[in-house]
PDB file of N, CA and C in Angstrom:
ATOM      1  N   UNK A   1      14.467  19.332  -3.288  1.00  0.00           N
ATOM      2  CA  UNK A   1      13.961  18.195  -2.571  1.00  0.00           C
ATOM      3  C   UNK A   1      12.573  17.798  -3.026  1.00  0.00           C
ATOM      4  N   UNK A   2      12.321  16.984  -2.236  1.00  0.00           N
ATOM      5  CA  UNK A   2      10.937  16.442  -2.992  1.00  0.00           C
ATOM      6  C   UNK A   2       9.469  16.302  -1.577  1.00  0.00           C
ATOM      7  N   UNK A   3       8.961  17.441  -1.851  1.00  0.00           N
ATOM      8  CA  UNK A   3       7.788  17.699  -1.455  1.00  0.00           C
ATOM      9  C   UNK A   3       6.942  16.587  -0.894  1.00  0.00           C
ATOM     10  N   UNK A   4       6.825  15.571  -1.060  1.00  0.00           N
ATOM     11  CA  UNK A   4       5.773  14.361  -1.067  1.00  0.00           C
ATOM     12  C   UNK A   4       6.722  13.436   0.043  1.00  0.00           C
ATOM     13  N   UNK A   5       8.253  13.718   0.357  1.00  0.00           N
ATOM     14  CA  UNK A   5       9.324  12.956   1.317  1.00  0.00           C
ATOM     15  C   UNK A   5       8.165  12.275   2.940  1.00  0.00           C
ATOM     16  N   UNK A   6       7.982  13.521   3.437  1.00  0.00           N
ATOM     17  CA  UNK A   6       7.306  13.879   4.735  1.00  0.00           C
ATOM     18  C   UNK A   6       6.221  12.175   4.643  1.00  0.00           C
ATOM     19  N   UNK A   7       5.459  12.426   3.322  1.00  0.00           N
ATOM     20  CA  UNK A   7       4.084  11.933   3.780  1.00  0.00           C
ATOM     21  C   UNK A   7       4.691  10.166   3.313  1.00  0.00           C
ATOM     22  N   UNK A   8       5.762   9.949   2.416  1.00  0.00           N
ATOM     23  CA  UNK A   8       6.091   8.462   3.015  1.00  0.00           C
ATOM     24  C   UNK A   8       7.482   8.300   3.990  1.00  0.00           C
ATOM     25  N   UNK A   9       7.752   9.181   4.626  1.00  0.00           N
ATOM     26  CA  UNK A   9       8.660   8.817   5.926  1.00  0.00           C
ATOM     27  C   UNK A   9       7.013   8.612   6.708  1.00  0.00           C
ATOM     28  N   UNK A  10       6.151   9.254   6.603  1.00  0.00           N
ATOM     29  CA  UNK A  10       4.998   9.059   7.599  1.00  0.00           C
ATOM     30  C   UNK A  10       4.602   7.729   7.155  1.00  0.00           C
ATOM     31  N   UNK A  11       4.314   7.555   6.381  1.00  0.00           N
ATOM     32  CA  UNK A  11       3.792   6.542   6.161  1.00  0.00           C
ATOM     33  C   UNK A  11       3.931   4.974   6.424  1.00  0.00           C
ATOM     34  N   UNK A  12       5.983   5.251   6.147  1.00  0.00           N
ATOM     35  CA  UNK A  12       6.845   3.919   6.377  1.00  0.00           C
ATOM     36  C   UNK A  12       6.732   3.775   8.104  1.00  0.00           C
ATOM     37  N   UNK A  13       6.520   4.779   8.787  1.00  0.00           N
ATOM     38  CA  UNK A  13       6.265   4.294  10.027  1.00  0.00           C
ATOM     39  C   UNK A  13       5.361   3.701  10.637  1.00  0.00           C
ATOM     40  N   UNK A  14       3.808   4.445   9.912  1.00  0.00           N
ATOM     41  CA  UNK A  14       2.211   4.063  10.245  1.00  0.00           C
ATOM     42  C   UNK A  14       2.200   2.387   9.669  1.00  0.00           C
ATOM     43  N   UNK A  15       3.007   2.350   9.109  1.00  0.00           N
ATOM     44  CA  UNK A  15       2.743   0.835   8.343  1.00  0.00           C
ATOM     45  C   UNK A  15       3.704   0.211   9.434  1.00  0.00           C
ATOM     46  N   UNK A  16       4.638   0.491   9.889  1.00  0.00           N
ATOM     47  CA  UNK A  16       5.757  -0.387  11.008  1.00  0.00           C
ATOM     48  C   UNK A  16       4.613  -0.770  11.791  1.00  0.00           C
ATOM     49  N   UNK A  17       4.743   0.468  12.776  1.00  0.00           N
ATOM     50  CA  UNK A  17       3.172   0.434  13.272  1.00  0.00           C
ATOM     51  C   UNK A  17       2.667  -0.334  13.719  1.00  0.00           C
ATOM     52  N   UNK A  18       1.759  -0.317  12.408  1.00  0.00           N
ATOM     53  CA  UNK A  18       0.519  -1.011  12.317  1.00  0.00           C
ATOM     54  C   UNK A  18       0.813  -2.828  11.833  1.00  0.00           C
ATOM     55  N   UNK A  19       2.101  -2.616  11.380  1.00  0.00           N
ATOM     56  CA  UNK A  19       1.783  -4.002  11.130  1.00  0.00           C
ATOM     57  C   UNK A  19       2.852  -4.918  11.369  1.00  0.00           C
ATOM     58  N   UNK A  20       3.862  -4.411  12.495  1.00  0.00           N
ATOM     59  CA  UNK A  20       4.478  -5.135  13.291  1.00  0.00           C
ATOM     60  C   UNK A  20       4.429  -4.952  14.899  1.00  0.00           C
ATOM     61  N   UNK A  21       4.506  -3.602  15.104  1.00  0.00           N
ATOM     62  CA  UNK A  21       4.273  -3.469  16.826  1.00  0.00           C
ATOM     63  C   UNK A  21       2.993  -3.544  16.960  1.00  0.00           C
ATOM     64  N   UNK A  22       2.010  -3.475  16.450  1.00  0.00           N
ATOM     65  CA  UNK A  22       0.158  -3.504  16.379  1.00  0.00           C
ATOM     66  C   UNK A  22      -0.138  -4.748  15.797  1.00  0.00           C
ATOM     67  N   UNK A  23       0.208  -5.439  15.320  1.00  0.00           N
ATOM     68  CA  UNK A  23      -0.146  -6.815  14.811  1.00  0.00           C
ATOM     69  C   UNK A  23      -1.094  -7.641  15.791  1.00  0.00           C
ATOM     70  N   UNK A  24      -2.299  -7.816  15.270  1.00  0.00           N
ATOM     71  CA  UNK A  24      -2.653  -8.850  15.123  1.00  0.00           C
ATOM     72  C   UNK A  24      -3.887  -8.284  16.653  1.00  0.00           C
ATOM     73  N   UNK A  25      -3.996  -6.996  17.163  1.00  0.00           N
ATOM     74  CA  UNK A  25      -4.493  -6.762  18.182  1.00  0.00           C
ATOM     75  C   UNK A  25      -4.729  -5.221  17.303  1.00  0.00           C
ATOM     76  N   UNK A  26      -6.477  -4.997  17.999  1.00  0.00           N
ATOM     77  CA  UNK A  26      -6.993  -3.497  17.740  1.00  0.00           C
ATOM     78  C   UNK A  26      -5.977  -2.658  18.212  1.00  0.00           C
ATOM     79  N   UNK A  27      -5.549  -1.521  17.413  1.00  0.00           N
ATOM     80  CA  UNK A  27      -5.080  -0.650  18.166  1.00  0.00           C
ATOM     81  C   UNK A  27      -4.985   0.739  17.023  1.00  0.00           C
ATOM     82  N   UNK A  28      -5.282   2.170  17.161  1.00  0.00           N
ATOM     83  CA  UNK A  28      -5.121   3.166  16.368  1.00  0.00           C
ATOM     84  C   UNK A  28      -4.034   3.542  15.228  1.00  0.00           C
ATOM     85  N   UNK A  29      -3.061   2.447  15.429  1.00  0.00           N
ATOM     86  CA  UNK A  29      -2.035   2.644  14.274  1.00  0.00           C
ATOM     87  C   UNK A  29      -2.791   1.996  12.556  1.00  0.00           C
ATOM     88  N   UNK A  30      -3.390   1.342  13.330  1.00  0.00           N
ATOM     89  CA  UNK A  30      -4.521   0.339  12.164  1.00  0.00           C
ATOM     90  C   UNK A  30      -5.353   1.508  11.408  1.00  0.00           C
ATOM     91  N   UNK A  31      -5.774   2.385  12.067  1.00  0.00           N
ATOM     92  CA  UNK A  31      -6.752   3.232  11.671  1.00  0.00           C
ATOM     93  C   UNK A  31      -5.563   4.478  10.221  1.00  0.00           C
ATOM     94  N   UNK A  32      -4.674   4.668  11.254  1.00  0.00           N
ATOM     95  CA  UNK A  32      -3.885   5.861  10.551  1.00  0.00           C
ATOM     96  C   UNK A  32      -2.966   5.047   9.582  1.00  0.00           C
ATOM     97  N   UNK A  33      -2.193   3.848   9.420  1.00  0.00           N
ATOM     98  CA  UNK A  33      -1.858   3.394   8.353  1.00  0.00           C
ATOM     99  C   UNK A  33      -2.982   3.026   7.167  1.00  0.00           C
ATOM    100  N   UNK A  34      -4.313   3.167   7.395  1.00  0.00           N
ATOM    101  CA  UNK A  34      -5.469   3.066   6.343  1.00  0.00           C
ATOM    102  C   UNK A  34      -5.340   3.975   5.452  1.00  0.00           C
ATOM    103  N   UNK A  35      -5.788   5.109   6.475  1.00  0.00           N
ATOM    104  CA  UNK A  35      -5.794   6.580   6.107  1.00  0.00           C
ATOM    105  C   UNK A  35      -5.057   7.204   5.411  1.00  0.00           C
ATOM    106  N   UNK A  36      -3.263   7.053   5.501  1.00  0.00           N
ATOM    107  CA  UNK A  36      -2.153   7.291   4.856  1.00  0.00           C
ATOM    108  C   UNK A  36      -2.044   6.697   3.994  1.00  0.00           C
ATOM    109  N   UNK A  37      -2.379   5.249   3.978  1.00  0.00           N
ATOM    110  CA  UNK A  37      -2.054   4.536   2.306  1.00  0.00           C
ATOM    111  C   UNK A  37      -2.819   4.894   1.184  1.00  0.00           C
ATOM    112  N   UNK A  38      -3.778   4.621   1.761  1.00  0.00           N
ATOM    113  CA  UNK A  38      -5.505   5.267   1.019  1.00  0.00           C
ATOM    114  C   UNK A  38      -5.025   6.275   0.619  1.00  0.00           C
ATOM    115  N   UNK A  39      -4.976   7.307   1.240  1.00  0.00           N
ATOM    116  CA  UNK A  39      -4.950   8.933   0.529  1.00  0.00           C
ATOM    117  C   UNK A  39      -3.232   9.099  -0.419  1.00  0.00           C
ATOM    118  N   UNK A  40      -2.090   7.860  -0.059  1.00  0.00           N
ATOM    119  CA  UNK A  40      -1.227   7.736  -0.940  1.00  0.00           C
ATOM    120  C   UNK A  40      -1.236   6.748  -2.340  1.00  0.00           C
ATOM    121  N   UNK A  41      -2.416   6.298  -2.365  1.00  0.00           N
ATOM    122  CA  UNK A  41      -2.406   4.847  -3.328  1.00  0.00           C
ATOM    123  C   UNK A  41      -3.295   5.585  -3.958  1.00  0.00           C
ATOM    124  N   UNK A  42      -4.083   6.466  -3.866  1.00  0.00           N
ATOM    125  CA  UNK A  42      -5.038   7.605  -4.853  1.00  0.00           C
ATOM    126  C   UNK A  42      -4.207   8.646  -5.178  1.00  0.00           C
ATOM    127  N   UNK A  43      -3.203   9.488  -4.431  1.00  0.00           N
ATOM    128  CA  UNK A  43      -2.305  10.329  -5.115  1.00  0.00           C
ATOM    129  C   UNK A  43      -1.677   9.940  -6.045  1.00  0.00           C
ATOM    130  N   UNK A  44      -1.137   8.405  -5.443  1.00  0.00           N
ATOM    131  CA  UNK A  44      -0.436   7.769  -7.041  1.00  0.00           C
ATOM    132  C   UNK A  44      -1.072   7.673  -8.009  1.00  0.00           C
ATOM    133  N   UNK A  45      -1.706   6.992  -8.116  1.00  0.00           N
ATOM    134  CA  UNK A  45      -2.969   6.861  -9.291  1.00  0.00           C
ATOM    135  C   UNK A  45      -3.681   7.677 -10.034  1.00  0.00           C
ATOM    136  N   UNK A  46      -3.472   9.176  -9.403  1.00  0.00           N
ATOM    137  CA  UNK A  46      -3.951  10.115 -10.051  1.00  0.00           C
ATOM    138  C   UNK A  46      -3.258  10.705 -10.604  1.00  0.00           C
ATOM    139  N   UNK A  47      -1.654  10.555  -9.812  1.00  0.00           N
ATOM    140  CA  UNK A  47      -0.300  10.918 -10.340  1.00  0.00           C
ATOM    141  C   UNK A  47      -0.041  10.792 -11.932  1.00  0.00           C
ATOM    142  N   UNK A  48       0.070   9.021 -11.764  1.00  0.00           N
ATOM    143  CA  UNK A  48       0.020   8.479 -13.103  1.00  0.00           C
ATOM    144  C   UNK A  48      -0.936   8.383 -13.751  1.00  0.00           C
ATOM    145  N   UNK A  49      -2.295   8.493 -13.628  1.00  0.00           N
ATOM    146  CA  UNK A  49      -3.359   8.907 -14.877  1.00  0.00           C
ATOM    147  C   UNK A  49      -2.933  10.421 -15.209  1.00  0.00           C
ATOM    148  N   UNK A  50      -2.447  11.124 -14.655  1.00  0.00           N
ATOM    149  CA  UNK A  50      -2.054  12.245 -15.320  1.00  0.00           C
ATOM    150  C   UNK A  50      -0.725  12.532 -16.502  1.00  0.00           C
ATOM    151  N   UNK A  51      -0.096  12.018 -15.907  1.00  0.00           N
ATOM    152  CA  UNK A  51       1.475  11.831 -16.219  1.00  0.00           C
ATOM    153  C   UNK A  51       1.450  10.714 -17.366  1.00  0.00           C
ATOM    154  N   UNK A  52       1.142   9.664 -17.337  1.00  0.00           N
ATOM    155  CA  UNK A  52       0.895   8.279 -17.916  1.00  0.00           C
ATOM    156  C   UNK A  52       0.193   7.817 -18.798  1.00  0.00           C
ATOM    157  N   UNK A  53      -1.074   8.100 -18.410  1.00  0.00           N
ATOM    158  CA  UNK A  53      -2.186   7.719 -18.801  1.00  0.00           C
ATOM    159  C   UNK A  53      -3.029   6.463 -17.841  1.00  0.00           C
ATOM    160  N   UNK A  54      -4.530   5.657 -18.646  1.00  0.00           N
ATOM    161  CA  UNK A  54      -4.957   5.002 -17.612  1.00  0.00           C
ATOM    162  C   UNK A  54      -4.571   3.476 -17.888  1.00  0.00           C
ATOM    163  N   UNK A  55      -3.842   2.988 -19.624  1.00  0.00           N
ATOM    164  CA  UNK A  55      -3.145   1.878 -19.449  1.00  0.00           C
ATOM    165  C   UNK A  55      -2.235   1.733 -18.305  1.00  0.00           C
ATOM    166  N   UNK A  56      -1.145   2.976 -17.896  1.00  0.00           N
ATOM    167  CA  UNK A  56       0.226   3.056 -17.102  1.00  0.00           C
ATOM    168  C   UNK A  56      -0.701   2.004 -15.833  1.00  0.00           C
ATOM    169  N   UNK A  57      -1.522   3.093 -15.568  1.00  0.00           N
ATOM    170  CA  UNK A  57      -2.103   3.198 -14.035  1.00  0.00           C
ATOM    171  C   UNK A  57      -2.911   1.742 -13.841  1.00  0.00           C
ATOM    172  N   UNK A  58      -3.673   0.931 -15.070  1.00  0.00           N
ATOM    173  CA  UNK A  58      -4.049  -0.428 -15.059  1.00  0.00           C
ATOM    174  C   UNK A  58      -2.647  -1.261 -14.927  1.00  0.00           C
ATOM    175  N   UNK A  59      -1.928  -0.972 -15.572  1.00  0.00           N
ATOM    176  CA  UNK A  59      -1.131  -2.640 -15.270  1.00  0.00           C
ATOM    177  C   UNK A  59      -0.192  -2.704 -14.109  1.00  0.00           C
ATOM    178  N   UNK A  60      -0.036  -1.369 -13.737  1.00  0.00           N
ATOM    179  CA  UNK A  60       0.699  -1.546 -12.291  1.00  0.00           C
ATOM    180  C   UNK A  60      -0.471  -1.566 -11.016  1.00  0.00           C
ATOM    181  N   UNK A  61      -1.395  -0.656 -11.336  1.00  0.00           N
ATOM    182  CA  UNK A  61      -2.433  -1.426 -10.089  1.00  0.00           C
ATOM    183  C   UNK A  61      -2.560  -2.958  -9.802  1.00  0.00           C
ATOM    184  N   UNK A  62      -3.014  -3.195 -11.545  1.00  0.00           N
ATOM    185  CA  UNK A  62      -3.517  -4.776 -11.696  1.00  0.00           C
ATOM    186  C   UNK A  62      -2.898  -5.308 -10.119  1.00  0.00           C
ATOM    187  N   UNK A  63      -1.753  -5.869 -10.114  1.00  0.00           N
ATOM    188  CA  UNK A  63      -0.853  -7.169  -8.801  1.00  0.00           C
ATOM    189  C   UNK A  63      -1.214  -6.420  -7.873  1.00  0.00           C
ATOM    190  N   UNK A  64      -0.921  -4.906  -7.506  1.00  0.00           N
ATOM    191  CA  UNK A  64      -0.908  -4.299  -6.085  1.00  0.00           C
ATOM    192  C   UNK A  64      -2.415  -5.191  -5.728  1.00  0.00           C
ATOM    193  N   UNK A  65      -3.632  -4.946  -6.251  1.00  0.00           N
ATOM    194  CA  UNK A  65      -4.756  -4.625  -6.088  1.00  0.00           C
ATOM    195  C   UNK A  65      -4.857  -5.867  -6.132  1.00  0.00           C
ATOM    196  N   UNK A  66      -4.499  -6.811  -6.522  1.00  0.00           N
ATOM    197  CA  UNK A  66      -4.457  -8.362  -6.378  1.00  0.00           C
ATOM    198  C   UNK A  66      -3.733  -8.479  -5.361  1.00  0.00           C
ATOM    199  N   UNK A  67      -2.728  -8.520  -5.236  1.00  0.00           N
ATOM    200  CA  UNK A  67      -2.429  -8.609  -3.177  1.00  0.00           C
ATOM    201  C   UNK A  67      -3.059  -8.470  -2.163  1.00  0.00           C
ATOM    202  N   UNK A  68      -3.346  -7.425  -2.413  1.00  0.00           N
ATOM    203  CA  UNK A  68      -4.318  -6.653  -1.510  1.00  0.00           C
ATOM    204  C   UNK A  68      -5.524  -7.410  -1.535  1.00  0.00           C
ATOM    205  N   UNK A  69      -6.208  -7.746  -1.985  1.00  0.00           N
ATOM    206  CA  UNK A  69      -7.705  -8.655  -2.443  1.00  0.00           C
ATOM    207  C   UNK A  69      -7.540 -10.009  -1.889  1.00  0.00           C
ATOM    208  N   UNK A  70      -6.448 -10.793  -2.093  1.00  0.00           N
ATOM    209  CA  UNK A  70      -5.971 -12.096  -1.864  1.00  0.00           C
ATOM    210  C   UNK A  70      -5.457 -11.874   0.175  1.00  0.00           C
ATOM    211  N   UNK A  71      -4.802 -10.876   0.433  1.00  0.00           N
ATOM    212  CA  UNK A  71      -4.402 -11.182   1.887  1.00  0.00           C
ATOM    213  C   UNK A  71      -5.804 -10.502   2.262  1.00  0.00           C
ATOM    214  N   UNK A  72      -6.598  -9.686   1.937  1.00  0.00           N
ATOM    215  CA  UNK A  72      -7.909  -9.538   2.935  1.00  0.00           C
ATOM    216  C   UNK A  72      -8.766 -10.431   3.021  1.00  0.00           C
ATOM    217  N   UNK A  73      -8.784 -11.214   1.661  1.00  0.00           N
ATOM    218  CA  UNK A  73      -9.438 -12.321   1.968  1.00  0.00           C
ATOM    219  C   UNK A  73      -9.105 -13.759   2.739  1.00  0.00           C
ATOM    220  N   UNK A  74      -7.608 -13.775   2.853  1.00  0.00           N
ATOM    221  CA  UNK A  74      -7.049 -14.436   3.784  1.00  0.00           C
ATOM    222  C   UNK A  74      -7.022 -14.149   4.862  1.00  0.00           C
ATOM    223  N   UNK A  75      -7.108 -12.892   5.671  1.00  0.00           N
ATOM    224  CA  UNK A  75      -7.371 -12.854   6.688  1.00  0.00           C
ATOM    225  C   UNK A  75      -8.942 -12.537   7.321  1.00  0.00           C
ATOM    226  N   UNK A  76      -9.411 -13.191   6.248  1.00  0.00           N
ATOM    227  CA  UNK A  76     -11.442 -13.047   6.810  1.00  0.00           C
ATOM    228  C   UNK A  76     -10.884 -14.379   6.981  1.00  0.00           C
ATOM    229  N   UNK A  77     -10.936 -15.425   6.377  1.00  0.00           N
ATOM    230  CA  UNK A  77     -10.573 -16.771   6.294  1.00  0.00           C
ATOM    231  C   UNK A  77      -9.533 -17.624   7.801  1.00  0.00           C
ATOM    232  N   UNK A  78      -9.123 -16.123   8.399  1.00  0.00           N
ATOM    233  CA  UNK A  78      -7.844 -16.840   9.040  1.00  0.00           C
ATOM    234  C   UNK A  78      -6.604 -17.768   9.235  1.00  0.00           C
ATOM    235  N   UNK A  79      -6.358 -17.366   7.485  1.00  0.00           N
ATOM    236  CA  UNK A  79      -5.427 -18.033   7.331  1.00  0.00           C
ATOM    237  C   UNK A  79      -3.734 -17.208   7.111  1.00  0.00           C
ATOM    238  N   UNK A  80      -3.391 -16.901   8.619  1.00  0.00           N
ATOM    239  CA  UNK A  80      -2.563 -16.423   9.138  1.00  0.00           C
ATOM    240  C   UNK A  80      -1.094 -16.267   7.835  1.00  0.00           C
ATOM    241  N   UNK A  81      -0.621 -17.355   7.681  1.00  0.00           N
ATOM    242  CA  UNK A  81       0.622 -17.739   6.424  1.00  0.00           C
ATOM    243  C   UNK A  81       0.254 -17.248   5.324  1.00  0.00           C
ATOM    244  N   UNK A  82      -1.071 -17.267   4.503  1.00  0.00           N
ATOM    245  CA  UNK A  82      -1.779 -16.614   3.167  1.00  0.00           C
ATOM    246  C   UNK A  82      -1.601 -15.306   3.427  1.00  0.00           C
ATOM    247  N   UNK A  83      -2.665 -14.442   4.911  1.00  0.00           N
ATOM    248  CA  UNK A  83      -2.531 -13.431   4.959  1.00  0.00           C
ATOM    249  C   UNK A  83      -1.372 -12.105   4.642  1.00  0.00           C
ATOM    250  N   UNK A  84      -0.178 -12.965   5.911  1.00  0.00           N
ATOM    251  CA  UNK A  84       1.193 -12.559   5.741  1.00  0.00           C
ATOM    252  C   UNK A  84       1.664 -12.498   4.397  1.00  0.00           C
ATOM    253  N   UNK A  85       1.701 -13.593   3.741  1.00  0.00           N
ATOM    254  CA  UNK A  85       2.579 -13.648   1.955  1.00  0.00           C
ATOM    255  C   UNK A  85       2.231 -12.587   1.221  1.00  0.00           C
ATOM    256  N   UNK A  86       0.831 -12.810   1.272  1.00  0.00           N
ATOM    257  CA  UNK A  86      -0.147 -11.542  -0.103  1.00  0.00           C
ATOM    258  C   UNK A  86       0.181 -10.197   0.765  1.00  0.00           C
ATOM    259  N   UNK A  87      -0.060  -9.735   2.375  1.00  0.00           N
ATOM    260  CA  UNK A  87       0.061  -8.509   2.710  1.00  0.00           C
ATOM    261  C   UNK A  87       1.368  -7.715   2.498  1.00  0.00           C
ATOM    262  N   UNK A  88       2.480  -8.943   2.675  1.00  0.00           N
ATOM    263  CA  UNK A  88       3.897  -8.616   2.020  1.00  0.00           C
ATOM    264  C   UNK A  88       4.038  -8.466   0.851  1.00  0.00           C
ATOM    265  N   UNK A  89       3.706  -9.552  -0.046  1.00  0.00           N
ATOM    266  CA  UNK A  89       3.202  -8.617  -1.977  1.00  0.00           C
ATOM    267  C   UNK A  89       2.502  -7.280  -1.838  1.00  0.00           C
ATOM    268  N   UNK A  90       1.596  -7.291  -1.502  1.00  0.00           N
ATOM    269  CA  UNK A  90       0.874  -5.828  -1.423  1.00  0.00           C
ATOM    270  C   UNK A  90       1.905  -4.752  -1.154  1.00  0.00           C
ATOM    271  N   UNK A  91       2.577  -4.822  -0.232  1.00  0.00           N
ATOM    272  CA  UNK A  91       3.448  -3.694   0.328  1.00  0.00           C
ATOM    273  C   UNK A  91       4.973  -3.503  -0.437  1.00  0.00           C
ATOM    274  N   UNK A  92       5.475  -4.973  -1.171  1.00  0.00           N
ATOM    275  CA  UNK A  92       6.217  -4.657  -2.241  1.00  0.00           C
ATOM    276  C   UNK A  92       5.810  -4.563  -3.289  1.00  0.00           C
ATOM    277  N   UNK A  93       4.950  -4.719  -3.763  1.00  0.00           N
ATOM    278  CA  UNK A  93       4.262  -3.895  -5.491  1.00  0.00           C
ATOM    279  C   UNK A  93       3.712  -2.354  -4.875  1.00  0.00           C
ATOM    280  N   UNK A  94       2.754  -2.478  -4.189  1.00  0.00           N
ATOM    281  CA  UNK A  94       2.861  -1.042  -4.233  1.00  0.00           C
ATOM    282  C   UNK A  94       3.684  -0.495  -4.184  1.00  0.00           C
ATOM    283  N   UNK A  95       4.769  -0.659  -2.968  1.00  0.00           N
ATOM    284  CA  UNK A  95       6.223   0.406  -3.077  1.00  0.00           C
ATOM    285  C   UNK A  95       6.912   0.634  -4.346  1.00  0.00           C
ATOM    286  N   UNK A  96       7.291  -0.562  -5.320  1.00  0.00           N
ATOM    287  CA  UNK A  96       8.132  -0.543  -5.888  1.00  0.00           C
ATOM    288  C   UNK A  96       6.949   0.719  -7.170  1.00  0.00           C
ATOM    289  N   UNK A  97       5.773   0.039  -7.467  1.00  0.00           N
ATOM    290  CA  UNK A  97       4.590   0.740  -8.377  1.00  0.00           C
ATOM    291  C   UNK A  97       4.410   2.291  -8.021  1.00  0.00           C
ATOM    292  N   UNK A  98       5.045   2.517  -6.650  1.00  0.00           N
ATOM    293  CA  UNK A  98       4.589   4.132  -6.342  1.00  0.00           C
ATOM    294  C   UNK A  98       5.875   4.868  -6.934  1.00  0.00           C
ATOM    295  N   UNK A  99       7.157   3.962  -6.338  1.00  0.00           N
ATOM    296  CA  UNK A  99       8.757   4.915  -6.689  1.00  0.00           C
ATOM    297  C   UNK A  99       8.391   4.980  -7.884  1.00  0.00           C
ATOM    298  N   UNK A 100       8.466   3.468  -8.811  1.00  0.00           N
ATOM    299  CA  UNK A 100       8.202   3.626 -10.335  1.00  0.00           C
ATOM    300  C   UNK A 100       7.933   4.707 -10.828  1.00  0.00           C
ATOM    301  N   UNK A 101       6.011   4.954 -10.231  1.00  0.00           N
ATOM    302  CA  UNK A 101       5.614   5.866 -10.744  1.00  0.00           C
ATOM    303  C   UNK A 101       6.126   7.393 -10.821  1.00  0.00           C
ATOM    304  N   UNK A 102       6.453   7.618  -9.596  1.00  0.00           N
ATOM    305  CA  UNK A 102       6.779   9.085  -8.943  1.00  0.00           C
ATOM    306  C   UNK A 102       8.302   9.280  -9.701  1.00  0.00           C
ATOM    307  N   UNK A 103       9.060   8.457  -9.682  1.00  0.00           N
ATOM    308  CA  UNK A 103      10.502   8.446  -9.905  1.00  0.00           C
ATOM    309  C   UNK A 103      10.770   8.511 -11.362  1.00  0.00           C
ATOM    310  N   UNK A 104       9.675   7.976 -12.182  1.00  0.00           N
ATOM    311  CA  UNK A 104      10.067   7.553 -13.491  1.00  0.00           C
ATOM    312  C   UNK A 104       9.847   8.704 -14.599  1.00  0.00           C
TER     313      UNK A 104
END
């Protein structure tokens, strides 16, 4: 089996969470889906600078990290529809950029 299962079944939940039953109102799921992605979006990355190298690990960050950049700045902006689109890119490039990585 695969060792690392635990921390994205945890994760796929902290993100439900946080960003459908917690939406859009303070609440501690916000805090622990940070915490979990963060400390999983650096495991990856260190994953694949190891495994890969640091081209691998540039061109699949590149979009994640552009999603991510584009919906935070949409939601300083409050622009609710921007926010949503890019936070949904974010969460499908990273996913697909983490299996990639881990899987490949």
């Amino acid at each position: 089996g695969d060792e690392r299962r635990p921390l994205w079944v945890a994760q796929a939940v902290a993100c439900f969470w946080s960003d459908y039953l917690d939406s859009g109102r303070w609440a501690f799921s916000h805090l622990l889906d940070k915490l979990l992605a963060t400390s999983l979006v650096l495991y990856t990355i260190a994953f694949a600078a190891a495994r890969r190298g640091p081209l691998f690990v540039a061109l699949l960050a590149a979009p994640t990290f552009l999603f991510y950049g584009l919906s935070t700045a949409s939601r300083k902006r409050a622009r609710f529809h921007r926010y949503a689109l890019f936070h949904s890119l974010w969460h499908l490039s990273s996913g697909l950029a983490a299996a990639f990585t881990v899987h490949s």
